[in-house]
PDB file of N, CA and C in Angstrom:
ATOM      1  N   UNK A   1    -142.555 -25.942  91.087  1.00  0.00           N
ATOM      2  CA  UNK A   1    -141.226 -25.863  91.633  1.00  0.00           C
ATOM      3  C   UNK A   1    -140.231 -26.304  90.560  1.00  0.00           C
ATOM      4  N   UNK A   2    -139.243 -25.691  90.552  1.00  0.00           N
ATOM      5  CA  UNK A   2    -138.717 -25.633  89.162  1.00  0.00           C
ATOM      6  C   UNK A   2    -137.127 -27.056  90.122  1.00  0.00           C
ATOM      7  N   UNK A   3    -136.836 -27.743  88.956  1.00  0.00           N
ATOM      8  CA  UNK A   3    -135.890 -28.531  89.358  1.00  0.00           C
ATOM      9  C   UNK A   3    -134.726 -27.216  90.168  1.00  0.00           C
ATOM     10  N   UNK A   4    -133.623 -27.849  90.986  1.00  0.00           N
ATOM     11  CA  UNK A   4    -132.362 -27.330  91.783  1.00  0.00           C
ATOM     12  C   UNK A   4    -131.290 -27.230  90.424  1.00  0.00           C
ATOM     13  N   UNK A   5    -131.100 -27.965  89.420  1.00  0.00           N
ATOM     14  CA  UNK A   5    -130.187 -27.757  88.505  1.00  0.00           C
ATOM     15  C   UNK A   5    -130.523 -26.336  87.496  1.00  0.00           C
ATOM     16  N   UNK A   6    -131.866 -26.796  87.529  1.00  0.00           N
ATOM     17  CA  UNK A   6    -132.708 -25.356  86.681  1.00  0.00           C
ATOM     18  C   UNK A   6    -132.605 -24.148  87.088  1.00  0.00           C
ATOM     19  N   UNK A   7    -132.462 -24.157  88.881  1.00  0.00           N
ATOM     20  CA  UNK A   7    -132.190 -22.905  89.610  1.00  0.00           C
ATOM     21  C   UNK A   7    -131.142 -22.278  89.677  1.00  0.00           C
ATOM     22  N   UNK A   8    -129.883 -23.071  89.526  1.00  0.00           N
ATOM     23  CA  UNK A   8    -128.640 -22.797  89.727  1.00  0.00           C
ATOM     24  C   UNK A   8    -128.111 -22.308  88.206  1.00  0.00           C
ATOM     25  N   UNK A   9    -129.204 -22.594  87.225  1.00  0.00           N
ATOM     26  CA  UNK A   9    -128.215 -22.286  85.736  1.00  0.00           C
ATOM     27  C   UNK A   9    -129.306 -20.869  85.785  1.00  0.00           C
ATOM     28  N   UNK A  10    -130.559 -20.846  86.439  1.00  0.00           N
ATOM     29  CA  UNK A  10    -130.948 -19.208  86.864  1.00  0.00           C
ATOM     30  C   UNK A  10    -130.350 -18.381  87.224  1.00  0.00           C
ATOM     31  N   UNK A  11    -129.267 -18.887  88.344  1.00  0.00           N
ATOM     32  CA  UNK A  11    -129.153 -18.045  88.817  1.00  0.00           C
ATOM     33  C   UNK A  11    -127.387 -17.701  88.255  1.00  0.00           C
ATOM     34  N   UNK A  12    -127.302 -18.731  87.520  1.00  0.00           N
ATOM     35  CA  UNK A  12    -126.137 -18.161  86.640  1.00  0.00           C
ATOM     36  C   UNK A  12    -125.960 -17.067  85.393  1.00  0.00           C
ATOM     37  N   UNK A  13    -127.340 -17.292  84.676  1.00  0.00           N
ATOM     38  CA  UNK A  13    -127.611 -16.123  83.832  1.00  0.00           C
ATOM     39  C   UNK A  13    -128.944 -14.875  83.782  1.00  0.00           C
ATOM     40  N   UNK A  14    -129.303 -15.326  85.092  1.00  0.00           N
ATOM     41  CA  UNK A  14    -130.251 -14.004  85.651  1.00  0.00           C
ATOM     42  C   UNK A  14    -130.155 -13.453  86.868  1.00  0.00           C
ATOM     43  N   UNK A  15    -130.056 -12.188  86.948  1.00  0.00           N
ATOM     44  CA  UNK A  15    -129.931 -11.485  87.880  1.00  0.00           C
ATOM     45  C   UNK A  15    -131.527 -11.930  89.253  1.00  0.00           C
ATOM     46  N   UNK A  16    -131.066 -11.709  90.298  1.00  0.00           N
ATOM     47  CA  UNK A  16    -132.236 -12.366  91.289  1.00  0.00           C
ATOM     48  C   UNK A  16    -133.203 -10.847  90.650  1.00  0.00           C
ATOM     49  N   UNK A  17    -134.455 -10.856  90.731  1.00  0.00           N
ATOM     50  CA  UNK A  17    -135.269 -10.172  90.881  1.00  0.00           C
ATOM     51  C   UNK A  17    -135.840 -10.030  88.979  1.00  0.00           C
ATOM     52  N   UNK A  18    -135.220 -10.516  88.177  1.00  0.00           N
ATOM     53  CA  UNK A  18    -135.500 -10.830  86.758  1.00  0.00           C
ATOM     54  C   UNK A  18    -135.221 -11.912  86.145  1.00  0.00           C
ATOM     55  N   UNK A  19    -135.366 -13.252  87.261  1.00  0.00           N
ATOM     56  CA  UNK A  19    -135.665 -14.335  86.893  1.00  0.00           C
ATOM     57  C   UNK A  19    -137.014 -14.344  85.911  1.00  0.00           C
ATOM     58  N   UNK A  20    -138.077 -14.334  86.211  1.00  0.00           N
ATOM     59  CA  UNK A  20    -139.677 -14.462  85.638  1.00  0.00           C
ATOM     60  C   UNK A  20    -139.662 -14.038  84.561  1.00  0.00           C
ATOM     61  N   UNK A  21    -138.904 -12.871  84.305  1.00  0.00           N
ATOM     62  CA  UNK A  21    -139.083 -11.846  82.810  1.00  0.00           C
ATOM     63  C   UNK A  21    -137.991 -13.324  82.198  1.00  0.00           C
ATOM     64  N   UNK A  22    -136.485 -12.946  82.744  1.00  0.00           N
ATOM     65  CA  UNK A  22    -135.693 -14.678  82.033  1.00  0.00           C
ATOM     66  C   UNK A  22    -136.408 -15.179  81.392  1.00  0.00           C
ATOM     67  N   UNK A  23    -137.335 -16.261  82.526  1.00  0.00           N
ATOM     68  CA  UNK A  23    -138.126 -17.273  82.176  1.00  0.00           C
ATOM     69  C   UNK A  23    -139.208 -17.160  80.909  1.00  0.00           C
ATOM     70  N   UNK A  24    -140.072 -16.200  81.030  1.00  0.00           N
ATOM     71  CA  UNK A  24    -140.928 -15.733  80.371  1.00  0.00           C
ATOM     72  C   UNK A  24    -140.283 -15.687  78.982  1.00  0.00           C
ATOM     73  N   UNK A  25    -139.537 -14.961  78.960  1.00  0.00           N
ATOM     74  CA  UNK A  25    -138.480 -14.607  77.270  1.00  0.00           C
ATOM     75  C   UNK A  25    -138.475 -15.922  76.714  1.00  0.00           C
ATOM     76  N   UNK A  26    -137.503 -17.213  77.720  1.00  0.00           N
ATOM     77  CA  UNK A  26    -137.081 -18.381  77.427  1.00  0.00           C
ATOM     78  C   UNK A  26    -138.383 -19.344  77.336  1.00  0.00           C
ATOM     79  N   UNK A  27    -139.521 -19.047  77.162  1.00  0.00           N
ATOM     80  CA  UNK A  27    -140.542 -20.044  77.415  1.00  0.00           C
ATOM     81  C   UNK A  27    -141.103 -19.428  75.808  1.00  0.00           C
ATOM     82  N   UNK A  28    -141.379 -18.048  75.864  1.00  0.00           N
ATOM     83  CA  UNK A  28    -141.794 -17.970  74.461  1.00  0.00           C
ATOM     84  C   UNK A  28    -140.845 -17.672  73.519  1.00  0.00           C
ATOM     85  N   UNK A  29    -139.490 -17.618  73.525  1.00  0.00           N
ATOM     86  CA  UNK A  29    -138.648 -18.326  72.654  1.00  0.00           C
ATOM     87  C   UNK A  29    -138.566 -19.396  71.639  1.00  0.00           C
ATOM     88  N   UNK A  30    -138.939 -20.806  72.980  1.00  0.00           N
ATOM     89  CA  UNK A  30    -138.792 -22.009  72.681  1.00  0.00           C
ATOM     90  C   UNK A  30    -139.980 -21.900  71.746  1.00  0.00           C
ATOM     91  N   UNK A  31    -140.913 -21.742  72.370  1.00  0.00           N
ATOM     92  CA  UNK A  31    -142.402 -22.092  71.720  1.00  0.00           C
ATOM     93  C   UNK A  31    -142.428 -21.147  70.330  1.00  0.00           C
ATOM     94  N   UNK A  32    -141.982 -20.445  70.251  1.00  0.00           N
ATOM     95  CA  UNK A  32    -141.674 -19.368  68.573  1.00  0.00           C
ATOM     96  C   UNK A  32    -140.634 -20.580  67.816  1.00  0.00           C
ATOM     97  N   UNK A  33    -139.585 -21.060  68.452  1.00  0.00           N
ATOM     98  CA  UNK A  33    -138.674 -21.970  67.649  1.00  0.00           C
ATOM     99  C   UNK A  33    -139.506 -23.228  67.495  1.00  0.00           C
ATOM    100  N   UNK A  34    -140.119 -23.820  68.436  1.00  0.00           N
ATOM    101  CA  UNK A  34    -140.740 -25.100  68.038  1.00  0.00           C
ATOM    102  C   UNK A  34    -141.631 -25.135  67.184  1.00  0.00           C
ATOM    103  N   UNK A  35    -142.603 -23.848  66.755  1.00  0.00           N
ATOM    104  CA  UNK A  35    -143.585 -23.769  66.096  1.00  0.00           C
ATOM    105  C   UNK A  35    -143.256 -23.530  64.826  1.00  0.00           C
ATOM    106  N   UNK A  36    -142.057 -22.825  64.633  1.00  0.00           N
ATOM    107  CA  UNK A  36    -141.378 -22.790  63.002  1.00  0.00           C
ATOM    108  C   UNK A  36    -140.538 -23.988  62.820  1.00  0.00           C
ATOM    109  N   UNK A  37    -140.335 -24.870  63.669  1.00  0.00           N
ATOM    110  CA  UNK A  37    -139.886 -25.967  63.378  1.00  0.00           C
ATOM    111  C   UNK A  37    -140.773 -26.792  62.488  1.00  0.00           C
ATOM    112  N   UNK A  38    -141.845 -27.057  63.851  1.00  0.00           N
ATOM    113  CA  UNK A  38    -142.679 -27.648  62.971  1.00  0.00           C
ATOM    114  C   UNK A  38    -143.590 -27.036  61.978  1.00  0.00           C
ATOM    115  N   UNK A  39    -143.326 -26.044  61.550  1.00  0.00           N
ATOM    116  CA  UNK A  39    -143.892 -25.645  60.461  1.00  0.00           C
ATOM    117  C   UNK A  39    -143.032 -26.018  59.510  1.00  0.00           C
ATOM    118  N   UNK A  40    -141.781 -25.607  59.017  1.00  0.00           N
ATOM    119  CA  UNK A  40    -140.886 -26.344  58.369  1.00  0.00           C
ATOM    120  C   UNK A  40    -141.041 -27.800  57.781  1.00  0.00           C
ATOM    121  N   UNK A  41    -141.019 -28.831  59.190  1.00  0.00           N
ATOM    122  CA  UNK A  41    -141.432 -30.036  58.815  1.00  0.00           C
ATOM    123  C   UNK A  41    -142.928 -30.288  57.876  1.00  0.00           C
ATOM    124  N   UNK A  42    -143.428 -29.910  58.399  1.00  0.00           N
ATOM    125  CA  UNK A  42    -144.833 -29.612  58.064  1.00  0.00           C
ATOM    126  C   UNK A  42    -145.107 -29.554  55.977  1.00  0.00           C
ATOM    127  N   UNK A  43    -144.146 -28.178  56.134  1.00  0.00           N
ATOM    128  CA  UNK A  43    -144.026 -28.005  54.854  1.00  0.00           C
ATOM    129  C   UNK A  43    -143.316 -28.684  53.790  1.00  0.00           C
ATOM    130  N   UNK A  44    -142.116 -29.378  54.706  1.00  0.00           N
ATOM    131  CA  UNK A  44    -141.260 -30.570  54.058  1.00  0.00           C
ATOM    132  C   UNK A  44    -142.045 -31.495  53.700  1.00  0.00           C
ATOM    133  N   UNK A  45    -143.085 -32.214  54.551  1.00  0.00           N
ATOM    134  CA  UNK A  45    -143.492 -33.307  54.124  1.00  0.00           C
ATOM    135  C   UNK A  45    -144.681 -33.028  52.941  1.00  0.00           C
ATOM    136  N   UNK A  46    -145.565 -31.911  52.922  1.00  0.00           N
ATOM    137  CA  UNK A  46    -146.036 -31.767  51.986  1.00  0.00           C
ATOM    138  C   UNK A  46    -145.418 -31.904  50.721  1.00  0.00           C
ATOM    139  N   UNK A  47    -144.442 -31.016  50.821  1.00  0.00           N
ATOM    140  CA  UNK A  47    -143.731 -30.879  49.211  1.00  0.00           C
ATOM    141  C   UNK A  47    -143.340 -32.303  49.080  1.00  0.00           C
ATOM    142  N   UNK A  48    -142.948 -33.316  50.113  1.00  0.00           N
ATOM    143  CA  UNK A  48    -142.357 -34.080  49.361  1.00  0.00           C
ATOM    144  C   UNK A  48    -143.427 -35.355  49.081  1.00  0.00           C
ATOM    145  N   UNK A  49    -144.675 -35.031  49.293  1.00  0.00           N
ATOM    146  CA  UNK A  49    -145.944 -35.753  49.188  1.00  0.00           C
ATOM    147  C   UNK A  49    -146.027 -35.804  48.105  1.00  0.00           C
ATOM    148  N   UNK A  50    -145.966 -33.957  47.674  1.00  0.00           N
ATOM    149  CA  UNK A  50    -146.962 -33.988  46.153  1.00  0.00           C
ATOM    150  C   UNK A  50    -145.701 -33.606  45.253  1.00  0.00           C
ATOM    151  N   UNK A  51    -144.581 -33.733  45.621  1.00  0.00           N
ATOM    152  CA  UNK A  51    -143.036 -33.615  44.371  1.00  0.00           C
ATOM    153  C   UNK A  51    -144.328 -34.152  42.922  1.00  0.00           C
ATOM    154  N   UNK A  52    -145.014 -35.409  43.224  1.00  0.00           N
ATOM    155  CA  UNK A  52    -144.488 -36.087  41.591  1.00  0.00           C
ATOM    156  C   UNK A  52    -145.808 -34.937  41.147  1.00  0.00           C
ATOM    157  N   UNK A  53    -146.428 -34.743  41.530  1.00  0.00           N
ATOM    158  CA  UNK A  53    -148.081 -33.856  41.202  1.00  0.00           C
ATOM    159  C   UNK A  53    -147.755 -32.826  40.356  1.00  0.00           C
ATOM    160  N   UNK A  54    -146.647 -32.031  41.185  1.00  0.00           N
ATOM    161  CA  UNK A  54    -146.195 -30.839  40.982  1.00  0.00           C
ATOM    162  C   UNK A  54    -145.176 -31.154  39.596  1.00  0.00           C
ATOM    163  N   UNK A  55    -144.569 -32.013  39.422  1.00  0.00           N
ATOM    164  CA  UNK A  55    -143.520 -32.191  38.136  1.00  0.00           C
ATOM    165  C   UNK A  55    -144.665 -32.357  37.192  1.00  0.00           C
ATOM    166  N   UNK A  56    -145.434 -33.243  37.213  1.00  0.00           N
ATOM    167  CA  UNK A  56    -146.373 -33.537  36.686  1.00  0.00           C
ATOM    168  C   UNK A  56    -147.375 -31.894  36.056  1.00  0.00           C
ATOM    169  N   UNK A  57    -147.926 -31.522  36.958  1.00  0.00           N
ATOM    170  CA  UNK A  57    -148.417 -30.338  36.230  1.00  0.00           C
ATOM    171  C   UNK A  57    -147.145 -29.159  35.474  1.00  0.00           C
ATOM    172  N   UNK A  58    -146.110 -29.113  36.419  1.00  0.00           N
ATOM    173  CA  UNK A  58    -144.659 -28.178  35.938  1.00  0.00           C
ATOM    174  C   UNK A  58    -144.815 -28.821  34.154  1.00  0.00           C
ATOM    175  N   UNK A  59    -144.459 -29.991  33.610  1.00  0.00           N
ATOM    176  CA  UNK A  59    -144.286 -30.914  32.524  1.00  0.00           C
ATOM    177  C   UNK A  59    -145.804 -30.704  31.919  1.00  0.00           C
ATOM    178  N   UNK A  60    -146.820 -30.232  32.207  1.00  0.00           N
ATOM    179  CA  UNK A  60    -148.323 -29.900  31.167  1.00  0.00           C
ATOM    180  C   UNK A  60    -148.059 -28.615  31.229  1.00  0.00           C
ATOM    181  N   UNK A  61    -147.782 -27.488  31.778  1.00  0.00           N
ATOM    182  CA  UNK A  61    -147.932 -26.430  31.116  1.00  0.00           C
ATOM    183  C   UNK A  61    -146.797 -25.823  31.042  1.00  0.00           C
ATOM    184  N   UNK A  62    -145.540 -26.250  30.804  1.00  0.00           N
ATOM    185  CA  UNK A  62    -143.970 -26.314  30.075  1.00  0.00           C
ATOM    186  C   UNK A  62    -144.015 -25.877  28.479  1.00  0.00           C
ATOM    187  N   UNK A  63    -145.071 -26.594  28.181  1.00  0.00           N
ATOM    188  CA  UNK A  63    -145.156 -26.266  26.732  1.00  0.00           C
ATOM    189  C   UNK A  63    -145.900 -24.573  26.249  1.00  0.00           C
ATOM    190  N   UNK A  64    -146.927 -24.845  27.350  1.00  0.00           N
ATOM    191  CA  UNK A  64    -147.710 -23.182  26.977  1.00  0.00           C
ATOM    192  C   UNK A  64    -146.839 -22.212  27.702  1.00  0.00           C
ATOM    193  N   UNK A  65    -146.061 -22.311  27.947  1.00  0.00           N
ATOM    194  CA  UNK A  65    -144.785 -21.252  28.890  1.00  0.00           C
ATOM    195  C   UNK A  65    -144.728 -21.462  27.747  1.00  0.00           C
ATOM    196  N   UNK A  66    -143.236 -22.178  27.108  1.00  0.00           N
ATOM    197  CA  UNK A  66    -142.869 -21.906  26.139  1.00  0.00           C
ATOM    198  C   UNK A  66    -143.674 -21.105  25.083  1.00  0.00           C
ATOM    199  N   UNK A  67    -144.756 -20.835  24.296  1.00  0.00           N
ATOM    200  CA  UNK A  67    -145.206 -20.909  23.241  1.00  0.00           C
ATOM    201  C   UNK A  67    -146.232 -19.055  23.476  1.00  0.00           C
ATOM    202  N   UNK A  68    -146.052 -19.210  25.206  1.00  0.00           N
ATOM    203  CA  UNK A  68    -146.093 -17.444  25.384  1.00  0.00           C
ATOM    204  C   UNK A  68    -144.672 -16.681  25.048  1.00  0.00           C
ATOM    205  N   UNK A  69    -143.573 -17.317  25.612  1.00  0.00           N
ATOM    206  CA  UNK A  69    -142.747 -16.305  25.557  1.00  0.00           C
ATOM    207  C   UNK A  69    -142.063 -16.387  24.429  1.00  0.00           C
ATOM    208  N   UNK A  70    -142.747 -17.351  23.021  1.00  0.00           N
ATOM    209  CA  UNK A  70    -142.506 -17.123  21.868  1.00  0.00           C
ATOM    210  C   UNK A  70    -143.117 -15.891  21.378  1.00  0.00           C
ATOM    211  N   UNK A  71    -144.331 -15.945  21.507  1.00  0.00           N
ATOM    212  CA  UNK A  71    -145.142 -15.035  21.238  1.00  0.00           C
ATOM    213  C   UNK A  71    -144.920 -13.605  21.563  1.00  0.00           C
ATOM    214  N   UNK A  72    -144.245 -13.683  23.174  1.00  0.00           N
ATOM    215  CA  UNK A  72    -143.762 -12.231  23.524  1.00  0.00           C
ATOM    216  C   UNK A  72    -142.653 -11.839  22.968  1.00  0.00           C
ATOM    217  N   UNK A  73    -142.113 -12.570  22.574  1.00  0.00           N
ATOM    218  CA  UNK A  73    -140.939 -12.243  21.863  1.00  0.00           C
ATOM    219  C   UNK A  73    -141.542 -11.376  20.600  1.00  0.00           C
ATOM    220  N   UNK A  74    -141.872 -12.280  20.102  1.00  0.00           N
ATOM    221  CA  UNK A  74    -142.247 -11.811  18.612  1.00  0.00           C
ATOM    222  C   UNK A  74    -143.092 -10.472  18.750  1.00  0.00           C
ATOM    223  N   UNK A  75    -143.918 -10.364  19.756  1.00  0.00           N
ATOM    224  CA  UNK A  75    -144.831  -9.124  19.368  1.00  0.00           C
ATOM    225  C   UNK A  75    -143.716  -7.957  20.041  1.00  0.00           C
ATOM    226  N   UNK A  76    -142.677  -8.401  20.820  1.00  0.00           N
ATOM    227  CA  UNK A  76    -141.565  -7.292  21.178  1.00  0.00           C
ATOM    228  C   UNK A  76    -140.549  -6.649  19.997  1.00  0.00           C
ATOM    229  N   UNK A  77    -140.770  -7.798  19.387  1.00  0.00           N
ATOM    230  CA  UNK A  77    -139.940  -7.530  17.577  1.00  0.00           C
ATOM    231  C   UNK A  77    -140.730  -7.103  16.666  1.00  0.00           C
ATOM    232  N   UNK A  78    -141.623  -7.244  17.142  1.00  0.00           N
ATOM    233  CA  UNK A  78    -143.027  -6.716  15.741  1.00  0.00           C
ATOM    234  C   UNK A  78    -142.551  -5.151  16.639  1.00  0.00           C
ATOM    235  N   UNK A  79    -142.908  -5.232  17.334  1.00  0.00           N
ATOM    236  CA  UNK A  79    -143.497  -3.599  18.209  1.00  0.00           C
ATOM    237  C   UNK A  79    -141.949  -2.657  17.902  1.00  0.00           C
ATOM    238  N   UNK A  80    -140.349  -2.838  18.009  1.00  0.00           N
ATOM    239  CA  UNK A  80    -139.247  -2.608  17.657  1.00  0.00           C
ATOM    240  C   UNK A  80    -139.087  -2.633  16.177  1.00  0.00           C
ATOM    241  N   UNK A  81    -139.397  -3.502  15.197  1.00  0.00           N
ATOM    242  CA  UNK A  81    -139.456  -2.923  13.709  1.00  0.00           C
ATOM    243  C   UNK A  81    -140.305  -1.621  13.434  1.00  0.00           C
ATOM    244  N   UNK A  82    -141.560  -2.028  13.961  1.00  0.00           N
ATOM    245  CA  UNK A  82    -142.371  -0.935  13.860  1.00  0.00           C
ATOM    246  C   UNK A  82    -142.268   0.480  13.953  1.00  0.00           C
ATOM    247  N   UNK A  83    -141.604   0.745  15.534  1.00  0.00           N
ATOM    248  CA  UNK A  83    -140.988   2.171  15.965  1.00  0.00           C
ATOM    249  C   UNK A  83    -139.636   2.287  14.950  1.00  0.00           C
ATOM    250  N   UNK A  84    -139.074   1.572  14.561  1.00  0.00           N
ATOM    251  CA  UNK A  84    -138.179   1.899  13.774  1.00  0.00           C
ATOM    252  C   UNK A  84    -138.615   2.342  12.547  1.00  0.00           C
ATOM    253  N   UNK A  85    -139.213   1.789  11.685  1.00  0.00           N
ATOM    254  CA  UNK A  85    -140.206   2.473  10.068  1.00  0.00           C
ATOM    255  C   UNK A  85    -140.349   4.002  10.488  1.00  0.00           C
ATOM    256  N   UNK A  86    -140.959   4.158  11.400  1.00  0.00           N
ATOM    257  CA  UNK A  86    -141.746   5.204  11.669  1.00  0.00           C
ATOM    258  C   UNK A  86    -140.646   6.493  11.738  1.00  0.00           C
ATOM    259  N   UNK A  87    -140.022   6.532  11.568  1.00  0.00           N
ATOM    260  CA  UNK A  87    -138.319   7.222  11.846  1.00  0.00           C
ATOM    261  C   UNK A  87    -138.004   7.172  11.062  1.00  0.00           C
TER     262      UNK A  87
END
């Protein structure tokens, strides 16, 4: 039995005879919003578990980033002199 305040705000935004479908919509609504809520949280607290882990590995392989896209560079300038000779 659904509270008298609950009925009256029913019957303010549902027509009599599509209350249930209402309800139904508004029940798995909530439960779609609460569940990405707490997924959200969920995911907040992870990240902010492992922040230092993650800087930490970001700061060890910072350097081999760098020292590829030296490299790509250079073999993009090797590969652009090259097609140019050839001409």
């Amino acid at each position: 039995m659904l509270p008298d305040e609950t009925v009256r705000v029913l019957d303010r935004v549902a027509a009599k005879g599509s209350r249930s479908q209402f309800i139904s919509r508004a029940v798995i609504h909530y439960v779609e919003a609460r569940s990405k809520q707490s997924l959200r949280e969920r995911l907040k607290q992870e990240a902010l578990a492992n922040a230092s882990r993650d800087l930490e590995l970001a700061a060890a392989w910072f350097p081999l980033e760098e020292e590829a896209e030296r490299v790509a560079a250079s073999a993009a300038r090797a590969s652009k002199t090259s097609k140019a000779k050839r001409r």
